[in-house]
Protein backbone atom coordinates (compact mmCIF):
# COMPACT_ATOMS: atom_id res chain seq x y z
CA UNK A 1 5.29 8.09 9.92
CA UNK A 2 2.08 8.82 11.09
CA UNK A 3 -0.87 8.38 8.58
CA UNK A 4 -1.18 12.15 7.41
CA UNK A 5 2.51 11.44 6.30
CA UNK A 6 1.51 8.93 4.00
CA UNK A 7 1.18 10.89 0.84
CA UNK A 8 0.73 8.73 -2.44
CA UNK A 9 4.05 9.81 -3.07
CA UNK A 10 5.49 8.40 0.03
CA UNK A 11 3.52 5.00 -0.26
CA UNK A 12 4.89 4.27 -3.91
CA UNK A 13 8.53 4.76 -2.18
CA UNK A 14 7.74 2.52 1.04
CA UNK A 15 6.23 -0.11 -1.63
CA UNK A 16 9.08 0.30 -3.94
CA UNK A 17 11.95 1.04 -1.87
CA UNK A 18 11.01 0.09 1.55
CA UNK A 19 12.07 -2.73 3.93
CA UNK A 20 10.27 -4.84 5.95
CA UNK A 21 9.58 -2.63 9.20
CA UNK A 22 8.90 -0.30 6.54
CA UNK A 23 6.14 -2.27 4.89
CA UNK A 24 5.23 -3.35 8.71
CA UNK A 25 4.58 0.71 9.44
CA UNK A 26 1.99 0.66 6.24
CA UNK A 27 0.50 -2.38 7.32
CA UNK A 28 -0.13 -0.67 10.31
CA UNK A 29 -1.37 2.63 9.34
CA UNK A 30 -3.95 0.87 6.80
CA UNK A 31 -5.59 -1.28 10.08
CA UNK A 32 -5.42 1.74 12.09
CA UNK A 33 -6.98 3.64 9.11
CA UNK A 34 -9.46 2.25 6.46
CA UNK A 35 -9.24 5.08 4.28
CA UNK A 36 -5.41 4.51 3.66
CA UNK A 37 -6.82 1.52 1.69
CA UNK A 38 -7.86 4.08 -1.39
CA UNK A 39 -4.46 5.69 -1.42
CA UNK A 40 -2.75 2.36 -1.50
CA UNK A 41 -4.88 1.22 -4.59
CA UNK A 42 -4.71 4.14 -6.22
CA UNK A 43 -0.57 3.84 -5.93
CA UNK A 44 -0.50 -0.07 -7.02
CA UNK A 45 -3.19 0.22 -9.73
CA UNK A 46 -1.30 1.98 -12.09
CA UNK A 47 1.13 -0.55 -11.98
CA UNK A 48 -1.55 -3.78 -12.53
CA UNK A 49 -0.45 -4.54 -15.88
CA UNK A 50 3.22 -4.86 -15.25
CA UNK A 51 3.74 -7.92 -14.55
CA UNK A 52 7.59 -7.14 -12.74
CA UNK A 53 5.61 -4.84 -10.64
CA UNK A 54 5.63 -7.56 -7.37
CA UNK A 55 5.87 -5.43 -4.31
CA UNK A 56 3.00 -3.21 -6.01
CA UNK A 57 1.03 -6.32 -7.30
CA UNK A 58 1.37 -7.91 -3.70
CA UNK A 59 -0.06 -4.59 -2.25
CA UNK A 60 -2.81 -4.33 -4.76
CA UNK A 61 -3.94 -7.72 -4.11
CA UNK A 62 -3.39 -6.64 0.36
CA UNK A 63 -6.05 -4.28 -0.66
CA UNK A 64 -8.36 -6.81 -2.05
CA UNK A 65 -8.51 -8.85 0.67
CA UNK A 66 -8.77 -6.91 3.56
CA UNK A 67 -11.67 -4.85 1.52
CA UNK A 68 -13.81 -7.75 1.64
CA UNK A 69 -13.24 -8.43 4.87
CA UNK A 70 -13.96 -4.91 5.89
């Protein structure tokens, strides 16, 4: 996947579904590209509040921390 292929739609499913290359791709795309930071917020924020949410919460919190050190 290159970075215009990462639609919100297709982050949710690489959070959700995806393995660890999978979340190593992301990882990858979001230091390549800052602005992949928004999308993956925007994806794990609406799950914040649910608790069972882990991958998401983990992501949200990915976000977080490489914002401030951005």
């Amino acid at each position: 996947m290159n970075h215009q292929r990462f639609t919100l739609a297709a982050i949710d499913d690489v959070i959700s579904r995806g393995n660890f290359n999978d979340w190593a791709e992301l990882r990858r795309a979001v230091l390549a590209d800052s602005a992949l930071l928004n999308k993956v917020e925007r994806v794990c924020g609406q799950y914040a509040s649910d608790p069972y949410a882990q991958r998401h919460l983990f992501w949200l919190r990915y976000v977080e921390a490489h914002r401030k050190t951005a």
